[in-house]
Structure formats: structure tokens, C-alpha cells
PDB file of N, CA and C in Angstrom:
ATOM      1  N   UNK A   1       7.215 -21.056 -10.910  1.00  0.00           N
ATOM      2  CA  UNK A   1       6.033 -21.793 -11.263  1.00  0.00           C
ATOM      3  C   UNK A   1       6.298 -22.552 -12.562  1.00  0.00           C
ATOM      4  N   UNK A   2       5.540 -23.804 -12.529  1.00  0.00           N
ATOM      5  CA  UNK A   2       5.826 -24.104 -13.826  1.00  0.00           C
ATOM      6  C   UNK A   2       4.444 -24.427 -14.484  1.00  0.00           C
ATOM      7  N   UNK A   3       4.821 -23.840 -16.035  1.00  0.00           N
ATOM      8  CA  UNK A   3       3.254 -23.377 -16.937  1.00  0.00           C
ATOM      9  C   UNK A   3       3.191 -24.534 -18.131  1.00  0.00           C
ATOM     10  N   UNK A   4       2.226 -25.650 -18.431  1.00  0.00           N
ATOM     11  CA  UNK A   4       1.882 -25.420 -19.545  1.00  0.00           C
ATOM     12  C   UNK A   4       0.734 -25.255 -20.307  1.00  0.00           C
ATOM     13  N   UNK A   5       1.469 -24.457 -21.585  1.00  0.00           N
ATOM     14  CA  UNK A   5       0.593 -23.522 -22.433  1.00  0.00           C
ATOM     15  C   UNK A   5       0.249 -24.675 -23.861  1.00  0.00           C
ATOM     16  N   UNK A   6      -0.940 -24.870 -24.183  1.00  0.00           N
ATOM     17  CA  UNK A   6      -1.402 -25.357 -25.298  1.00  0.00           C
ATOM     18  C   UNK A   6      -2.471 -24.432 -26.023  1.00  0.00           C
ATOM     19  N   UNK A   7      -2.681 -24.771 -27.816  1.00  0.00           N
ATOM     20  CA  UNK A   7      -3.425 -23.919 -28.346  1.00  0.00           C
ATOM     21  C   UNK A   7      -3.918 -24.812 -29.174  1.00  0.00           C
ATOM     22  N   UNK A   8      -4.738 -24.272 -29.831  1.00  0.00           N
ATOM     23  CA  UNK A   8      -5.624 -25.407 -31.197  1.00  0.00           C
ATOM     24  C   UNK A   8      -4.672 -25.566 -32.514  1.00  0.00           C
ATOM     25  N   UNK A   9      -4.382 -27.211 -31.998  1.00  0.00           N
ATOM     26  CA  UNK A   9      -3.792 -27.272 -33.695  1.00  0.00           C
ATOM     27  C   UNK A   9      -4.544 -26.989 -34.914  1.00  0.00           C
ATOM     28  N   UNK A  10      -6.093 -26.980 -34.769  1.00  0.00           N
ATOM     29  CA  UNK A  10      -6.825 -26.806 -36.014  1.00  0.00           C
ATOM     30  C   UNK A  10      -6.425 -25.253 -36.831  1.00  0.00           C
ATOM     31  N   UNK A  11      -5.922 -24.788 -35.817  1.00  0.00           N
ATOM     32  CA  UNK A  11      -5.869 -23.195 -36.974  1.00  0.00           C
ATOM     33  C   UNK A  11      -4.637 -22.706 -36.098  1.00  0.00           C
ATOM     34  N   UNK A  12      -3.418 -23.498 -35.766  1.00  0.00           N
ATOM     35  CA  UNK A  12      -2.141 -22.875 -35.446  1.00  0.00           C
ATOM     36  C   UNK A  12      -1.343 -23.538 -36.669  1.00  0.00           C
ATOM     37  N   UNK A  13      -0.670 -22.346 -37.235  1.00  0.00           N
ATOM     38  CA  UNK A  13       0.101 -22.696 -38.186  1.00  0.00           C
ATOM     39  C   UNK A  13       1.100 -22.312 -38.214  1.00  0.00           C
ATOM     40  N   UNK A  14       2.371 -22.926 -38.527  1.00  0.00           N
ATOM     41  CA  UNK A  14       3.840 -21.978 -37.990  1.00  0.00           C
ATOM     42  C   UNK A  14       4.181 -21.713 -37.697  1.00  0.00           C
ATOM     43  N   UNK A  15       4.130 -20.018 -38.520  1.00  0.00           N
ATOM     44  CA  UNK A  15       3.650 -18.945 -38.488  1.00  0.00           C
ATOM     45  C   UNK A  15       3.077 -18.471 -36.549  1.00  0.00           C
ATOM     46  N   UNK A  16       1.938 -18.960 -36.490  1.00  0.00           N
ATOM     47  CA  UNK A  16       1.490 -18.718 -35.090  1.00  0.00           C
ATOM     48  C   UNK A  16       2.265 -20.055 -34.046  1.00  0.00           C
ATOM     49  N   UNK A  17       2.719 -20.823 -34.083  1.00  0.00           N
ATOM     50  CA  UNK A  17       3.467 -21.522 -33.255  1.00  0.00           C
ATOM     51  C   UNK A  17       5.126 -20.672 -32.895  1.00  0.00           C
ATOM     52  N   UNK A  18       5.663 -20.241 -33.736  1.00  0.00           N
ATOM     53  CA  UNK A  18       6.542 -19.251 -33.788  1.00  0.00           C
ATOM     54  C   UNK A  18       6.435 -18.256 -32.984  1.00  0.00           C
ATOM     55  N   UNK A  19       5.615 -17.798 -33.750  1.00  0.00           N
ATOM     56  CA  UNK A  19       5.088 -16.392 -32.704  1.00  0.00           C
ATOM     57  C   UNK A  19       4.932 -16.406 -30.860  1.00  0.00           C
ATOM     58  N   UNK A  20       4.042 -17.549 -30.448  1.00  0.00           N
ATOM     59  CA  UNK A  20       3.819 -17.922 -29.648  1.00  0.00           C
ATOM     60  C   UNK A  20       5.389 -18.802 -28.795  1.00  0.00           C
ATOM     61  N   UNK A  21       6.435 -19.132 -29.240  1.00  0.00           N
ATOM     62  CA  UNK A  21       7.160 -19.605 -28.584  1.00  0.00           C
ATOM     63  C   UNK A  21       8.506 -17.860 -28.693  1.00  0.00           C
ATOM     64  N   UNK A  22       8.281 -17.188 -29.748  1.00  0.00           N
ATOM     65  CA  UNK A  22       8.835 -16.033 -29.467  1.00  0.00           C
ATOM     66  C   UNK A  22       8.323 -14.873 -28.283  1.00  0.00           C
ATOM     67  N   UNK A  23       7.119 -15.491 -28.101  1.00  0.00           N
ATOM     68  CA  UNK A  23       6.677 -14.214 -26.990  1.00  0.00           C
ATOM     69  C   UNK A  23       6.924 -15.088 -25.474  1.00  0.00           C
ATOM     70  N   UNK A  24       7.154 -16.526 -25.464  1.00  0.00           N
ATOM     71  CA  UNK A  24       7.198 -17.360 -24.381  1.00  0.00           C
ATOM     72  C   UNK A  24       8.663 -16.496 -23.837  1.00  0.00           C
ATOM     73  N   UNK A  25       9.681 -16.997 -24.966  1.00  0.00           N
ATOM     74  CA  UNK A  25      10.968 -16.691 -24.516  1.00  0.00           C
ATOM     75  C   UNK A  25      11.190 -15.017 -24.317  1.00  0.00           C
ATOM     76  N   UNK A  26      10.550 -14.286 -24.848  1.00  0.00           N
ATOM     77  CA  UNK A  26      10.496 -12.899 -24.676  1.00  0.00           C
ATOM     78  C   UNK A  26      10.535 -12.535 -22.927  1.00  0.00           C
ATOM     79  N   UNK A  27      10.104 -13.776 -22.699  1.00  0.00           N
ATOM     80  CA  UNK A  27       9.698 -13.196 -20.944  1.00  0.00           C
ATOM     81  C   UNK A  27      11.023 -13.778 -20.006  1.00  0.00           C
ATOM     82  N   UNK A  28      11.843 -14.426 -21.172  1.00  0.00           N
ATOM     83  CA  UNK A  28      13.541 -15.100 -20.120  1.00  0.00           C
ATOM     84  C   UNK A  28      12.897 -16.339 -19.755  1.00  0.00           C
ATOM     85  N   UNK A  29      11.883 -16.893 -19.818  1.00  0.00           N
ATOM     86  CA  UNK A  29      11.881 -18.287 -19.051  1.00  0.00           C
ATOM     87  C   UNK A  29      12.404 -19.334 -20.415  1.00  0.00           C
ATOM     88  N   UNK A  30      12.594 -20.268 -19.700  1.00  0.00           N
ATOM     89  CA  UNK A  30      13.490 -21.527 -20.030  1.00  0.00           C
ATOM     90  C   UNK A  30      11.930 -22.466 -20.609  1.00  0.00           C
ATOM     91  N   UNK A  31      11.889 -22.744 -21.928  1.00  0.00           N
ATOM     92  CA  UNK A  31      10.798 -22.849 -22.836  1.00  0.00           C
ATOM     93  C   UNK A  31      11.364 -24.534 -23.535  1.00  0.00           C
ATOM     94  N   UNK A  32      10.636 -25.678 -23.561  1.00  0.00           N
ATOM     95  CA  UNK A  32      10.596 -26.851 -23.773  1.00  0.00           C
ATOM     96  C   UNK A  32       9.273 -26.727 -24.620  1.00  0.00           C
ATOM     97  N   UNK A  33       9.342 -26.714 -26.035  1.00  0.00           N
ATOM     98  CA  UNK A  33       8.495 -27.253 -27.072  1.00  0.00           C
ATOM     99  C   UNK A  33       8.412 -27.891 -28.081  1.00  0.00           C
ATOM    100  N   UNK A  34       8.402 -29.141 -27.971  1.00  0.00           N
ATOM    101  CA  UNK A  34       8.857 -30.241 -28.336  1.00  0.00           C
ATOM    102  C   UNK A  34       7.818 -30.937 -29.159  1.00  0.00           C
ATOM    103  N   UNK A  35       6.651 -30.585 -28.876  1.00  0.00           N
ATOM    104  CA  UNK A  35       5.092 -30.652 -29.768  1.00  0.00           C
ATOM    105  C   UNK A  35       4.814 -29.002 -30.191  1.00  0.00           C
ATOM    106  N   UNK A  36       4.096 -29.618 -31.384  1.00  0.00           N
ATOM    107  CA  UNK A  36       3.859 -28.420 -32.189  1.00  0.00           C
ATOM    108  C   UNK A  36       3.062 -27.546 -31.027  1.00  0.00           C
ATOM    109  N   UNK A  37       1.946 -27.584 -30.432  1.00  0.00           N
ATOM    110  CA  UNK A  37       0.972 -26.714 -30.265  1.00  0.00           C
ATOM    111  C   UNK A  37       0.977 -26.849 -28.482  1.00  0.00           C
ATOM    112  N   UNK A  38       2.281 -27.529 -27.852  1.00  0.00           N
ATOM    113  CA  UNK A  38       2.339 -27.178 -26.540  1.00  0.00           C
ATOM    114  C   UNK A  38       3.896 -26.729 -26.384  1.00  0.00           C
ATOM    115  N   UNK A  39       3.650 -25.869 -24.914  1.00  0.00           N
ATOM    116  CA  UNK A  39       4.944 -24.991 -24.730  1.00  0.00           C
ATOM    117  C   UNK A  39       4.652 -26.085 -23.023  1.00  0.00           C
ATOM    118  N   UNK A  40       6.052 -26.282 -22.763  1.00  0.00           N
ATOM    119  CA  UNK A  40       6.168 -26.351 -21.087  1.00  0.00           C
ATOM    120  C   UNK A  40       7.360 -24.796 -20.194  1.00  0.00           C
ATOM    121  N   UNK A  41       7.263 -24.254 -19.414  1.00  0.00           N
ATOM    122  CA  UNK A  41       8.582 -23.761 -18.674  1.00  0.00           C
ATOM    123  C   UNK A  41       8.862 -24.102 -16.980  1.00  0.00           C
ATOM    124  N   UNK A  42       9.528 -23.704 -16.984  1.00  0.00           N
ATOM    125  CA  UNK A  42       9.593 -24.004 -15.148  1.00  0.00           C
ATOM    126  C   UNK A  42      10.293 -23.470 -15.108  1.00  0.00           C
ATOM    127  N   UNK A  43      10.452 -22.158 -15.334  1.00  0.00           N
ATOM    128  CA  UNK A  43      10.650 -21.057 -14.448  1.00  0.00           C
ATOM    129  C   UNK A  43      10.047 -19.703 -14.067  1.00  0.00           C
ATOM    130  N   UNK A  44       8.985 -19.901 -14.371  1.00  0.00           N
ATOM    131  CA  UNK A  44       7.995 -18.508 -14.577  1.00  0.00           C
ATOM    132  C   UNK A  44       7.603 -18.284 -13.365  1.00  0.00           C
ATOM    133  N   UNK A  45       7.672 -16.917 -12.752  1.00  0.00           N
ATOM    134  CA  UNK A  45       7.359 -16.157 -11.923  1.00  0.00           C
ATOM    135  C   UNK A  45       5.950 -17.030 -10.718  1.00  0.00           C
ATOM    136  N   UNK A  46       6.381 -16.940  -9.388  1.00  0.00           N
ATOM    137  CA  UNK A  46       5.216 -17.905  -8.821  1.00  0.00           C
ATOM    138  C   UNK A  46       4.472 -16.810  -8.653  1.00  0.00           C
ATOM    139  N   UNK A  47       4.190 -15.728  -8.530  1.00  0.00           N
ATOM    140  CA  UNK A  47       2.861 -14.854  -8.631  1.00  0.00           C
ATOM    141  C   UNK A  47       2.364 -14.500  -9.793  1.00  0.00           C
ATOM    142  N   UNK A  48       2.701 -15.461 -11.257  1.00  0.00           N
ATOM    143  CA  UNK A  48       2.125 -14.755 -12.497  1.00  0.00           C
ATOM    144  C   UNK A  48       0.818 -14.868 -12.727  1.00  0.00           C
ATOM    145  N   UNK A  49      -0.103 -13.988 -12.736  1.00  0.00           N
ATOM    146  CA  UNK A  49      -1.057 -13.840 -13.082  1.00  0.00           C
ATOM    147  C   UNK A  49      -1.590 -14.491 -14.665  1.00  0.00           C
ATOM    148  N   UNK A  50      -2.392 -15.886 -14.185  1.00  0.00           N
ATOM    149  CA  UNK A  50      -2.526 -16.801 -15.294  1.00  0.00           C
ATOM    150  C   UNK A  50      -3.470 -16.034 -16.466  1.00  0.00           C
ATOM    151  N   UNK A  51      -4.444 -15.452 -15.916  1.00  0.00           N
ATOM    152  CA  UNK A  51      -5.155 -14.820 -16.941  1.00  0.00           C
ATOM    153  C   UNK A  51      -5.136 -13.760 -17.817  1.00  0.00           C
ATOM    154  N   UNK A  52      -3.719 -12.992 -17.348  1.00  0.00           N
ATOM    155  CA  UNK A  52      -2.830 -11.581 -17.893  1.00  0.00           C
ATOM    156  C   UNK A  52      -2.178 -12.823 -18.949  1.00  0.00           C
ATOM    157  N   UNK A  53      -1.661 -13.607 -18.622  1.00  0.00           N
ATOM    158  CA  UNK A  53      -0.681 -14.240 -19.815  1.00  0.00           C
ATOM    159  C   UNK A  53      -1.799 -15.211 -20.246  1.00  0.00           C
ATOM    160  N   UNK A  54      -2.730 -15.548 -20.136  1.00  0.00           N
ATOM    161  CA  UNK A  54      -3.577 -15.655 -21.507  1.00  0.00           C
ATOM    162  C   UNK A  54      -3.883 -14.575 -22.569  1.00  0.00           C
ATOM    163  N   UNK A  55      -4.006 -13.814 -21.851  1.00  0.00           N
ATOM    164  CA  UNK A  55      -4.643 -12.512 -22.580  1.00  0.00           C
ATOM    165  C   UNK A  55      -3.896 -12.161 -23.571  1.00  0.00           C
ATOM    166  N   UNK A  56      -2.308 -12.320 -23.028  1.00  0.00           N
ATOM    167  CA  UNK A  56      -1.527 -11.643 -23.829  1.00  0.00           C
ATOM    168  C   UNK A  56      -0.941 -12.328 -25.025  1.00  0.00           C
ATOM    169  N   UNK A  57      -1.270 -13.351 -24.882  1.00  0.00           N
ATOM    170  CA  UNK A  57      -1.137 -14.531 -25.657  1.00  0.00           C
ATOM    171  C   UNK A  57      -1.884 -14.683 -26.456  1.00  0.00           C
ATOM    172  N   UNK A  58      -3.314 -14.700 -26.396  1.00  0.00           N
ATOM    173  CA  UNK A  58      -4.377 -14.135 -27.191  1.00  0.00           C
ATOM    174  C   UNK A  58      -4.318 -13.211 -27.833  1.00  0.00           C
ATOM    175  N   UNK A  59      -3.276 -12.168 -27.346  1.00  0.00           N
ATOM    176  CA  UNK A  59      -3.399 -11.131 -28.308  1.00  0.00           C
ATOM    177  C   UNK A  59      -2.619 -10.761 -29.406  1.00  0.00           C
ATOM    178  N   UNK A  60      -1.441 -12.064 -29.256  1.00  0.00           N
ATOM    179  CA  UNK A  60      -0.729 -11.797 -30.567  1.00  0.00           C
ATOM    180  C   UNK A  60      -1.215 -11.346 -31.585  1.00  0.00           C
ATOM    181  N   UNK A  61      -0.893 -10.989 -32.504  1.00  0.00           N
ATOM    182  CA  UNK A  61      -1.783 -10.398 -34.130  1.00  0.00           C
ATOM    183  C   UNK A  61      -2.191 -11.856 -34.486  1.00  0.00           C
ATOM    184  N   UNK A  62      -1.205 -12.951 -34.654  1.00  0.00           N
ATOM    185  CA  UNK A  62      -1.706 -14.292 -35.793  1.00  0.00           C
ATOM    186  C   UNK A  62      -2.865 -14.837 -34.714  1.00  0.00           C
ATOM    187  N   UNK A  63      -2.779 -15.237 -33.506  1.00  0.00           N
ATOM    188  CA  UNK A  63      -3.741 -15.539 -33.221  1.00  0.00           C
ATOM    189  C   UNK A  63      -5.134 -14.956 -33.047  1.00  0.00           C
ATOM    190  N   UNK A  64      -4.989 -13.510 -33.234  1.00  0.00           N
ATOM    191  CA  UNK A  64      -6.379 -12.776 -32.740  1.00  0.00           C
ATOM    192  C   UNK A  64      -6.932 -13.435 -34.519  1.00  0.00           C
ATOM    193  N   UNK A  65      -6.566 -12.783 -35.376  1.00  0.00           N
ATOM    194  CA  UNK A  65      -6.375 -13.800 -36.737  1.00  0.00           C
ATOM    195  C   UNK A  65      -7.385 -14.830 -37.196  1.00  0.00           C
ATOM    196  N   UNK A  66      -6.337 -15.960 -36.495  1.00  0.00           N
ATOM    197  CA  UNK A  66      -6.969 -17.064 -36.594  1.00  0.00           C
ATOM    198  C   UNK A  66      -7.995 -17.704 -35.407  1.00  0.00           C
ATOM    199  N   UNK A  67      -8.346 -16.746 -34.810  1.00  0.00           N
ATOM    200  CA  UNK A  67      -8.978 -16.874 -33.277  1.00  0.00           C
ATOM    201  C   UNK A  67      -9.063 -18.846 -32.865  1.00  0.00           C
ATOM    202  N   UNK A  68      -7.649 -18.675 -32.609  1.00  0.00           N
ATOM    203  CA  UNK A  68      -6.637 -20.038 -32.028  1.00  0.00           C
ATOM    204  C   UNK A  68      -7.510 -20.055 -30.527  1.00  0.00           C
ATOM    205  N   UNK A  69      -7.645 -20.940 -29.730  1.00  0.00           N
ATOM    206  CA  UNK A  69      -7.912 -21.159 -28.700  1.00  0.00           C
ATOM    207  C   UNK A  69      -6.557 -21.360 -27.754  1.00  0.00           C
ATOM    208  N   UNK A  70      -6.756 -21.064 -26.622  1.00  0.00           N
ATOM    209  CA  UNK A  70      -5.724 -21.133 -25.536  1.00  0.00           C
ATOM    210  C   UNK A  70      -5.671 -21.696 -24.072  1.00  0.00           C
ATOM    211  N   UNK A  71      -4.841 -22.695 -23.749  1.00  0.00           N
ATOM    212  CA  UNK A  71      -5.027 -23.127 -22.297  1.00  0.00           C
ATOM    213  C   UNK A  71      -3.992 -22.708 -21.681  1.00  0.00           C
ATOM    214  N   UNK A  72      -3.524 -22.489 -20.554  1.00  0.00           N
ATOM    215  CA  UNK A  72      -2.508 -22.230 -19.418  1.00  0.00           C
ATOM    216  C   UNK A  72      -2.651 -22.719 -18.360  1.00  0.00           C
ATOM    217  N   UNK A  73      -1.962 -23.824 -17.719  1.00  0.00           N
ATOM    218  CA  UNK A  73      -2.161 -24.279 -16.224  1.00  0.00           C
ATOM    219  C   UNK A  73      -0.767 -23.916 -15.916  1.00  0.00           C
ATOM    220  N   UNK A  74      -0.661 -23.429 -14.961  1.00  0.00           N
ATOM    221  CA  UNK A  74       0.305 -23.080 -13.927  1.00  0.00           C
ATOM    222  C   UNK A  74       0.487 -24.317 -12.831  1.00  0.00           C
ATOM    223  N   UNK A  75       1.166 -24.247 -11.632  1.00  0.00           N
ATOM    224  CA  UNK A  75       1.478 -24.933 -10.521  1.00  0.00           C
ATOM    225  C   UNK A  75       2.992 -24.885 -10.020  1.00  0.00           C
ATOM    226  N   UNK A  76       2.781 -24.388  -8.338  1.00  0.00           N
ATOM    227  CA  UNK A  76       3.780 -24.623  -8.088  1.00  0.00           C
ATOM    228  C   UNK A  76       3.558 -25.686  -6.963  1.00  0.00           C
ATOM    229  N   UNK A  77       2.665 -25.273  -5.999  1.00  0.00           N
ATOM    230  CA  UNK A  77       2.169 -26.428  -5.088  1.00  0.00           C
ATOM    231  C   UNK A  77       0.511 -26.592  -5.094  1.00  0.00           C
ATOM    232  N   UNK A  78      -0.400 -26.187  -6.022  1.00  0.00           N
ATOM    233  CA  UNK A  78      -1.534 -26.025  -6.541  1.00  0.00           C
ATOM    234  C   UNK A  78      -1.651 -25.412  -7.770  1.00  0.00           C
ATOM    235  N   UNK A  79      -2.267 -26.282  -8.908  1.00  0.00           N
ATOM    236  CA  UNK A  79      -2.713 -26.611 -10.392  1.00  0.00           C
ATOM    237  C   UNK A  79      -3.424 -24.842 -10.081  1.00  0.00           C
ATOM    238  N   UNK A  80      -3.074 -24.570 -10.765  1.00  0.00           N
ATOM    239  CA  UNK A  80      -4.378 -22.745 -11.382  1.00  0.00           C
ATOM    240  C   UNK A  80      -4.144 -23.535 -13.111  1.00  0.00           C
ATOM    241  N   UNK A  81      -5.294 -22.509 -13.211  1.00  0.00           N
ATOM    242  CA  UNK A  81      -5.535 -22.663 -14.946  1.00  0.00           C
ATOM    243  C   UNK A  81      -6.089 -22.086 -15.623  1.00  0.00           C
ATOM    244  N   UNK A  82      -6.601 -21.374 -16.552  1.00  0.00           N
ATOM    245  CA  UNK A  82      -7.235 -20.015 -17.189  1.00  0.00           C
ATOM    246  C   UNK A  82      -6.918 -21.009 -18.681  1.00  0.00           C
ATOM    247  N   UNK A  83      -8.346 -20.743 -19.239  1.00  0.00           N
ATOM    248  CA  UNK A  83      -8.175 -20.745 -20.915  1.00  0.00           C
ATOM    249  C   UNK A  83      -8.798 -20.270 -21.595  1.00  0.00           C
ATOM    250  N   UNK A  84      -9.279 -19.813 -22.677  1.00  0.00           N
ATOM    251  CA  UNK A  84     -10.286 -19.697 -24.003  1.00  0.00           C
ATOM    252  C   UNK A  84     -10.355 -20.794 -24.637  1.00  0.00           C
ATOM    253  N   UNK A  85     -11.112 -21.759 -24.176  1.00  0.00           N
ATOM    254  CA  UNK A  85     -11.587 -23.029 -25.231  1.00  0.00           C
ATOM    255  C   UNK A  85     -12.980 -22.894 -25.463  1.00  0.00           C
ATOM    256  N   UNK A  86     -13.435 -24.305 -26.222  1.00  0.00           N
ATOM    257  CA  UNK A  86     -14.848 -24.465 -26.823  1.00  0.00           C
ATOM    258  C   UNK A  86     -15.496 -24.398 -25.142  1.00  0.00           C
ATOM    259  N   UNK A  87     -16.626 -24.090 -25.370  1.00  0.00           N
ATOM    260  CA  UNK A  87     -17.471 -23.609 -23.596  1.00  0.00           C
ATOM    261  C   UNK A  87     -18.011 -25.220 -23.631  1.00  0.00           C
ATOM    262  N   UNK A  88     -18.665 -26.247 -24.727  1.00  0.00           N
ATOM    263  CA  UNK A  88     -18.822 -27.888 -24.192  1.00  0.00           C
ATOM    264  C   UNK A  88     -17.367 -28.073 -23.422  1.00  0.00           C
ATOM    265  N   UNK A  89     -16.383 -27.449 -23.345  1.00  0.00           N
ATOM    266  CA  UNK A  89     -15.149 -28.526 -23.105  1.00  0.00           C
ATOM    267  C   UNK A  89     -14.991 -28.292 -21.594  1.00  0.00           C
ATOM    268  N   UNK A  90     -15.272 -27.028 -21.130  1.00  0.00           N
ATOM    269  CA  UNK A  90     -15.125 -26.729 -19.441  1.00  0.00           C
ATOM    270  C   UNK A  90     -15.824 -27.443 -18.695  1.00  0.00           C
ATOM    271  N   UNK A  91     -16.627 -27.703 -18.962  1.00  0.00           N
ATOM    272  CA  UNK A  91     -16.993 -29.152 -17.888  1.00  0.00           C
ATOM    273  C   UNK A  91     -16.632 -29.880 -17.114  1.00  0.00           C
ATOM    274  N   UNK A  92     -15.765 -30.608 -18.296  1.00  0.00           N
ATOM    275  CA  UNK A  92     -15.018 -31.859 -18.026  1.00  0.00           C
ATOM    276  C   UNK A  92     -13.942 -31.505 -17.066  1.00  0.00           C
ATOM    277  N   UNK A  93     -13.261 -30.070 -18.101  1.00  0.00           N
ATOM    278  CA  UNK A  93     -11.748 -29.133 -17.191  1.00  0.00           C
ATOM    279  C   UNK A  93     -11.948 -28.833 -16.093  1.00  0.00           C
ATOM    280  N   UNK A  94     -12.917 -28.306 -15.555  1.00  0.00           N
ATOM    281  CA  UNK A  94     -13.357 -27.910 -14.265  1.00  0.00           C
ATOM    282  C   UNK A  94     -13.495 -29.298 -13.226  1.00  0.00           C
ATOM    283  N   UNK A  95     -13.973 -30.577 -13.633  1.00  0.00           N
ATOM    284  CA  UNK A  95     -14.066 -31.519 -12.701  1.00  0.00           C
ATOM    285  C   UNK A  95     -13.152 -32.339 -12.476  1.00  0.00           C
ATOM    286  N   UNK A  96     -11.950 -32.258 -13.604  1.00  0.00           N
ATOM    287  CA  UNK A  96     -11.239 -32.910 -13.377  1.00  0.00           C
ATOM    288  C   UNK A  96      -9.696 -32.622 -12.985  1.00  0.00           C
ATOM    289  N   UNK A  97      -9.405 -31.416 -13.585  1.00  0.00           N
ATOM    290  CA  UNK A  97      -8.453 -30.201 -13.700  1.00  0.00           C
ATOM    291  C   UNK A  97      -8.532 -29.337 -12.907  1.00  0.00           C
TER     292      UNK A  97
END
């Protein structure tokens, strides 16, 4: 499957961008982050459970912290997607995403 993961630049710092690309690669997938506050891979597991790897992602220490927001879309032949964003913003994500 291939995932990408974005978070809020307003309160990711470093520090938590680090963190977050150390727990990406923690899992062996092949990690392209090339912008501060997005990760791409394409190789992650096609049954991964999108909302377990939010969670867990969320739960780093810096982000619980800085309570960073989180998106994840998956796809291998259909878009899935799970996030913690602002609740005005699902709207739009849901009708168009």
C-alpha cells in the first residue's frame, strides 16, 4: 500500500518531525520526506489498519505534547484515510477525498 502521512506544521517542530519519520522507518518501509510535515511510503503492508497507525502516531510522547494533528491516506486500488484534524475541515475531506 502506499501511505501518505501529514501533520500540523503549526506545532511540529523538529524535534517531532524526527520522531515521526523515526517511527515511519521503525516499521522497514521505504520513507520519502522531502517536506517538513509530510512523509510518503510505498511499501506498507496492504492490510494496514489506517486507524492503528494513526493512533500510534498520535501517540508519540512529542506529539501527544504538542497535540499535532494527523492525516493518513492509504491506497492501493482504493484511497482509505483516517485523521485527527480540526472537525470544520472534514467536510470538505469527506466530499472530496
Amino acid at each position: 500500500m502506499r501511505l501518505i502521512i501529514v501533520i500540523n506544521s503549526a506545532t511540529a517542530s523538529k524535534d517531532i518531525r524526527d520522531a515521526v519519520t523515526s517511527f515511519l522507518e521503525s516499521k522497514g518501509w521505504e520513507i520519502w520526506h522531502w517536506f517538513e510535515d509530510l512523509w510518503l511510503s510505498a511499501n506498507a503492508p496492504n492490510d494496514l489498519d489506517l486507524e492503528k497507525l494513526r493512533d500510534e502516531i498520535r501517540s508519540i510522547p512529542l506529539l501527544v505534547a504538542r497535540n499535532t494533528h494527523v492525516m493518513v491516506f492509504g491506497t492501493n486500488d482504493k484511497l482509505r484515510r483516517a485523521g485527527w484534524v480540526p472537525i470544520p475541515s472534514i467536510d470538505w475531506l469527506m466530499k472530496h477525498w
